[in-house]
Protein backbone atom coordinates (compact mmCIF):
# COMPACT_ATOMS: atom_id res chain seq x y z
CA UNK A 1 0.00 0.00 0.00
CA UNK A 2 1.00 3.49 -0.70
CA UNK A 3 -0.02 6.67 0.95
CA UNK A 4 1.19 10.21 -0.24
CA UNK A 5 0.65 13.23 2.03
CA UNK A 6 0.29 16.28 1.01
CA UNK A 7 1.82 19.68 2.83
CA UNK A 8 0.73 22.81 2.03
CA UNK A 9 2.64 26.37 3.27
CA UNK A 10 5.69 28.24 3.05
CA UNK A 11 9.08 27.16 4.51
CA UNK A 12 7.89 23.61 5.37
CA UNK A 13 11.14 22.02 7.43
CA UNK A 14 11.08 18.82 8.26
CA UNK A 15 14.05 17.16 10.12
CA UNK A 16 16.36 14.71 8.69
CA UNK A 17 14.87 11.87 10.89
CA UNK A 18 11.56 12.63 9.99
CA UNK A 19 9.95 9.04 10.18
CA UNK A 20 9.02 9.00 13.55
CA UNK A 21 6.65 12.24 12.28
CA UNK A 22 5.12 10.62 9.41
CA UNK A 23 4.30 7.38 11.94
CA UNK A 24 2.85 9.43 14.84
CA UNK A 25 0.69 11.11 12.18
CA UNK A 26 -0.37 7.90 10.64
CA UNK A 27 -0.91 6.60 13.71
CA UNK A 28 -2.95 9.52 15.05
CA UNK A 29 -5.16 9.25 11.88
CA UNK A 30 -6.44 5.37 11.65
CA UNK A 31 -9.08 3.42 13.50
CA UNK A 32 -7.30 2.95 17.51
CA UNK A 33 -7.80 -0.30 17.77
CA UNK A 34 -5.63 -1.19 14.41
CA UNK A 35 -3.00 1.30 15.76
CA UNK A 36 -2.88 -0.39 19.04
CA UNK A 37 -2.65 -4.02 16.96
CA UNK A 38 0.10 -2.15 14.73
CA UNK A 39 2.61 -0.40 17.36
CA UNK A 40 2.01 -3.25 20.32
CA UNK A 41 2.05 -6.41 18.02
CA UNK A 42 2.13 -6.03 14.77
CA UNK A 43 1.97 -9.45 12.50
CA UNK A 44 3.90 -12.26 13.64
CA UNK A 45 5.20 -14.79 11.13
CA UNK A 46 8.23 -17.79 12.30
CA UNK A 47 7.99 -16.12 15.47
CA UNK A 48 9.51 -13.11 14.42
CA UNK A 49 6.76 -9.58 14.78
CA UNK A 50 6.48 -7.05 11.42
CA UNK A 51 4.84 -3.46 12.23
CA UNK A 52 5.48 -3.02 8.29
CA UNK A 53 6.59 0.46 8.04
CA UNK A 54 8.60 1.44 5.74
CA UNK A 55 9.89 5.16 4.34
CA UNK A 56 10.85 6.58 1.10
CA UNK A 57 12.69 9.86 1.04
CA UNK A 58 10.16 12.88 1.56
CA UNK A 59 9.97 14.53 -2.16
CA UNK A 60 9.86 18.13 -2.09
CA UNK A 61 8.94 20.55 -5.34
């Protein structure tokens, strides 16, 4: 699954470890229960747990 954000404004600075941001907000923004599976659990396979977040670079314009 992808997900693109948009930011709109002037002078938007993010910092270079930004991830933790982009998490929090996603997060913040989906049904509680499925963030409380994703950040406590996750999906366990061969007894090893995936929270299955990963980043790309942010693209600016």
């Amino acid at each position: 699954m992808h997900i693109a954000i948009e930011f709109e404004g002037e002078n938007l600075l993010f910092p270079i470890e930004y991830n933790h941001i982009v998490q929090g907000f996603i997060y913040r923004n989906i049904d509680a229960t499925l963030a409380s599976f994703l950040h406590d659990k996750g999906f366990v396979s061969k007894g090893r747990s995936f929270k299955l977040f990963t980043f790309s670079r942010l693209l600016g314009r």
